[in-house]
C-alpha atoms as a PDB file:
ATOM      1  CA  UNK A   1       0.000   0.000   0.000  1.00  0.00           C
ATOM      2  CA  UNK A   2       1.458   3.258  -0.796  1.00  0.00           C
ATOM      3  CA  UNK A   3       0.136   6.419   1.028  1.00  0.00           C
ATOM      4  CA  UNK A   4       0.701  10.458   0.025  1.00  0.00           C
ATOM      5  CA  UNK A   5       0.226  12.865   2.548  1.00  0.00           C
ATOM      6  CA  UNK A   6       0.771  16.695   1.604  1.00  0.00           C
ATOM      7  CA  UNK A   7       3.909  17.944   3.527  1.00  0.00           C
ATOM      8  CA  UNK A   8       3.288  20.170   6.692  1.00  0.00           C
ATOM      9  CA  UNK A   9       4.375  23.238   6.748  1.00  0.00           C
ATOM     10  CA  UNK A  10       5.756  25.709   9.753  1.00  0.00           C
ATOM     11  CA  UNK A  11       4.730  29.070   9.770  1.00  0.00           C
ATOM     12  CA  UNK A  12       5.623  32.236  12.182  1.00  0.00           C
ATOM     13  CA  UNK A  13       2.944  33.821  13.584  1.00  0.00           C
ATOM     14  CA  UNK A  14       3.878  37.475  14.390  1.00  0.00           C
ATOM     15  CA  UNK A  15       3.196  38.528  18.553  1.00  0.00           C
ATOM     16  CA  UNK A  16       3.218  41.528  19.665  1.00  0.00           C
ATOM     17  CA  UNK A  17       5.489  42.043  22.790  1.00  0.00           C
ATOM     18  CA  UNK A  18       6.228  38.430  23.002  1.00  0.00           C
ATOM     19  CA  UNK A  19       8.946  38.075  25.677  1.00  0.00           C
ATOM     20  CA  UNK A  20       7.368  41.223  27.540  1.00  0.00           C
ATOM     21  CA  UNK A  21       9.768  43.707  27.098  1.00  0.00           C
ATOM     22  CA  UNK A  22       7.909  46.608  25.515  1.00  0.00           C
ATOM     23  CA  UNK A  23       7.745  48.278  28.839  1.00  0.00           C
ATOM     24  CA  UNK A  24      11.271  49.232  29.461  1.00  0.00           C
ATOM     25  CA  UNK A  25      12.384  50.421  31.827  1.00  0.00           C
ATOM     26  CA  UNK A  26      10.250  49.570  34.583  1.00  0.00           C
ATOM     27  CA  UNK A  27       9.151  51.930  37.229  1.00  0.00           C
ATOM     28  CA  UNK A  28      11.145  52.626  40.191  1.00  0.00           C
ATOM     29  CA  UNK A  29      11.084  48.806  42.635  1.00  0.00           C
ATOM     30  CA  UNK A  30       7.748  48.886  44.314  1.00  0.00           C
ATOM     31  CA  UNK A  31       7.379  50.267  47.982  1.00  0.00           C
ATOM     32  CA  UNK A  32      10.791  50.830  47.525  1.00  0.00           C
ATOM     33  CA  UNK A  33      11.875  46.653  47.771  1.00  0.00           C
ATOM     34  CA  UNK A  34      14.048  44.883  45.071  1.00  0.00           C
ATOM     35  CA  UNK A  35      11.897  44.098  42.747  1.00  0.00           C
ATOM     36  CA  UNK A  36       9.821  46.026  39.931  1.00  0.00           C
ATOM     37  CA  UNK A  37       5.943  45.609  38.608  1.00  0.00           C
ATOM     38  CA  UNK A  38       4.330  46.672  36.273  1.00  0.00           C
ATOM     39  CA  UNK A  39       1.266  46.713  33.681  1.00  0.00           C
ATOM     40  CA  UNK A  40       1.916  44.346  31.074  1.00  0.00           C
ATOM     41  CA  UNK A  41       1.188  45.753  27.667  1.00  0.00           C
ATOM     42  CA  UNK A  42      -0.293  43.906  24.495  1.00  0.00           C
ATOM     43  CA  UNK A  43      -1.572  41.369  26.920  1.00  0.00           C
ATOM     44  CA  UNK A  44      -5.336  40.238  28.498  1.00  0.00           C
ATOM     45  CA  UNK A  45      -4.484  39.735  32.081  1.00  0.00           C
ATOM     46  CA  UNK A  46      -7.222  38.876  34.889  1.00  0.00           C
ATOM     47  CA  UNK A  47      -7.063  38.524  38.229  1.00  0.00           C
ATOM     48  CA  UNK A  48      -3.139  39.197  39.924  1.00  0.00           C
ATOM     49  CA  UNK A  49      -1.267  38.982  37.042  1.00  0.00           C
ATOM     50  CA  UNK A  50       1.442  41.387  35.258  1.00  0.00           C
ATOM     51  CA  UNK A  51       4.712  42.545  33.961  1.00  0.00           C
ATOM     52  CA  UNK A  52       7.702  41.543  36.987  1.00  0.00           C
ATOM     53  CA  UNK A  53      11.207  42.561  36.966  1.00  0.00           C
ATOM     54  CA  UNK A  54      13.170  39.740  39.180  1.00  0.00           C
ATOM     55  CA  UNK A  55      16.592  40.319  40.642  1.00  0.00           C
ATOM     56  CA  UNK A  56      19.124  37.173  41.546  1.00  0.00           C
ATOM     57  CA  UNK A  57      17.300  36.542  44.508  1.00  0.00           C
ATOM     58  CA  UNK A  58      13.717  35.436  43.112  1.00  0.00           C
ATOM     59  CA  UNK A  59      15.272  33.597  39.953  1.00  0.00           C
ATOM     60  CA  UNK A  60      18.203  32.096  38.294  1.00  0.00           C
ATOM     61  CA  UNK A  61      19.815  34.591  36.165  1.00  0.00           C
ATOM     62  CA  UNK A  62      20.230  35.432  33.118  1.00  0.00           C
ATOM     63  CA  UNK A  63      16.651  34.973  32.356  1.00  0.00           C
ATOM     64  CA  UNK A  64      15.834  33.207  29.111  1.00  0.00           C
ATOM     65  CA  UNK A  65      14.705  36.220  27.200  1.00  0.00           C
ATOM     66  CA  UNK A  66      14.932  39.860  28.184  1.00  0.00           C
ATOM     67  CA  UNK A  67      15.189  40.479  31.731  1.00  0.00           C
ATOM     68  CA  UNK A  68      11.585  41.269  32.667  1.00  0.00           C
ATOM     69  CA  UNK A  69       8.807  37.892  32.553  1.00  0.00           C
ATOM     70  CA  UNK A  70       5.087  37.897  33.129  1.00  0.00           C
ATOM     71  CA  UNK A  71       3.857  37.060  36.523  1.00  0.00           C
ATOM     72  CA  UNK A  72       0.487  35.126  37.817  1.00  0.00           C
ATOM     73  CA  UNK A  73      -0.754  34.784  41.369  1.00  0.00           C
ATOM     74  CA  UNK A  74      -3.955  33.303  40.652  1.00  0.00           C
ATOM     75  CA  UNK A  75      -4.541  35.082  37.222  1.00  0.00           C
ATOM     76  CA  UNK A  76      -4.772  34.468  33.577  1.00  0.00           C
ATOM     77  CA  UNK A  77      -2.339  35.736  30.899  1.00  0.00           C
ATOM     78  CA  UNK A  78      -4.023  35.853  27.411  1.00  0.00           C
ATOM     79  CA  UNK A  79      -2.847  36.592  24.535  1.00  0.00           C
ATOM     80  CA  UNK A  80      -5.021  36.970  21.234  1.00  0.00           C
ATOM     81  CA  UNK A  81      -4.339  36.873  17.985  1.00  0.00           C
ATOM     82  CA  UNK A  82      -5.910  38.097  14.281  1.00  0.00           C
ATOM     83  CA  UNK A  83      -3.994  35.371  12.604  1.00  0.00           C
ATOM     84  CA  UNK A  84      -6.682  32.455  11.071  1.00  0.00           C
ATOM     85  CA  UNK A  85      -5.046  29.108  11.375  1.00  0.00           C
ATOM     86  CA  UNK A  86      -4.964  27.351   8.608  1.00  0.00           C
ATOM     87  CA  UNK A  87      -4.877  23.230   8.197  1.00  0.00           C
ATOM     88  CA  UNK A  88      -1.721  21.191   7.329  1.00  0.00           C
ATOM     89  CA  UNK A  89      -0.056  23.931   9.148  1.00  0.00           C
ATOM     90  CA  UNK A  90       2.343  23.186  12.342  1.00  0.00           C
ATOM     91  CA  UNK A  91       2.233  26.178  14.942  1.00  0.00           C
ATOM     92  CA  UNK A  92       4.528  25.407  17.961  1.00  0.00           C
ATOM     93  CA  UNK A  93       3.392  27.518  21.249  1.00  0.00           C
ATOM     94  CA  UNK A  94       6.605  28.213  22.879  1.00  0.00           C
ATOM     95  CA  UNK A  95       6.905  29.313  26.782  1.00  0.00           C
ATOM     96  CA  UNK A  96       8.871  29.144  29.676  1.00  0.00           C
ATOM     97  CA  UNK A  97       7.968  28.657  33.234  1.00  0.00           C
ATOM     98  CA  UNK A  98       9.649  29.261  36.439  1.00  0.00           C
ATOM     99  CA  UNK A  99       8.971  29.591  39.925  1.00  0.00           C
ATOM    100  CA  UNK A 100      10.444  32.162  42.252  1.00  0.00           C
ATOM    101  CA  UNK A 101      13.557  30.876  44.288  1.00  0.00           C
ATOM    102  CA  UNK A 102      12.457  33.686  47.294  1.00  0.00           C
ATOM    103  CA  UNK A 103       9.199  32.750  47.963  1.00  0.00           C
ATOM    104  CA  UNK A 104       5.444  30.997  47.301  1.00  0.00           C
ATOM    105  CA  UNK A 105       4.572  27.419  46.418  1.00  0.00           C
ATOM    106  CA  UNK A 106       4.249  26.562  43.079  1.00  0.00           C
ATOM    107  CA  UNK A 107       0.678  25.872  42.490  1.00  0.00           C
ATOM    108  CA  UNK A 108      -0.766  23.819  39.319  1.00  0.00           C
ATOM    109  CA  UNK A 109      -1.178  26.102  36.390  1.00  0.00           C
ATOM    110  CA  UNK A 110      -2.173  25.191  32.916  1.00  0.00           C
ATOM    111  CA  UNK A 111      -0.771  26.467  29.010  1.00  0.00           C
ATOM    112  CA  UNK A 112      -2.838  25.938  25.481  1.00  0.00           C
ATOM    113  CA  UNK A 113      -3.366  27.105  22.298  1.00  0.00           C
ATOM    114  CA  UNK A 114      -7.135  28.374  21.681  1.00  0.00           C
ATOM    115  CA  UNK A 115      -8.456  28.657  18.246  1.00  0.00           C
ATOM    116  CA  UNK A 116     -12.148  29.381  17.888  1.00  0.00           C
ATOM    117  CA  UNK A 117     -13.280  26.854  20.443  1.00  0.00           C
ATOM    118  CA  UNK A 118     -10.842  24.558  20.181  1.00  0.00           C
ATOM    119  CA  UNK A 119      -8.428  23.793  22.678  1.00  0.00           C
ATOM    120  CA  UNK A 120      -4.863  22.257  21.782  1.00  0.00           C
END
């Protein structure tokens, strides 16, 4: 039996402020402490969620892109796009997740891709 498949294909989707650095510099450290927040733009957030600017003492550094990640106590970080998928197309969803070395469990959290209604 011989079977032909058409070839998938990768494609780049563009996102805007995708390692969270279009807010730079940060505001002063917060109440004066090590650390600086933030509002983090060309992202949904809900709940306590935002833009965080860790030192040595809350993670490993270098971080793995920028210097500045997005934070969640509880809250969501969405991030929507105009771009239609399209089929026999590959899109790879790329994070990274850490947890702070100064503080907090690290509670359960969850990562997808959403198109439409779908869930991947």
């Amino acid at each position: 039996m011989l079977v032909f498949t058409a070839p998938t294909q990768a494609v780049s989707i563009p996102v805007s402020n995708p390692s969270f650095e279009a807010l730079d510099p940060l505001p002063e450290p917060f109440g004066g402490g090590p650390f600086s927040f933030g509002p983090l733009t060309d992202w949904v957030l809900t709940g306590v969620s935002g833009l965080f600017r860790p030192n040595s003492i809350a993670f490993h550094l270098p971080l793995p892109d920028g210097d500045q990640v997005a934070y969640s106590n509880g809250g969501n970080i969405l991030k929507v796009l105009t771009t239609t998928l399209q089929n026999s197309t590959t899109y790879i969803l790329q994070i990274d997740v850490g947890k702070r070395l100064d503080c907090c469990a690290f509670p359960p959290y969850s990562v997808f891709l959403q198109a439409g209604s779908t869930f991947y």
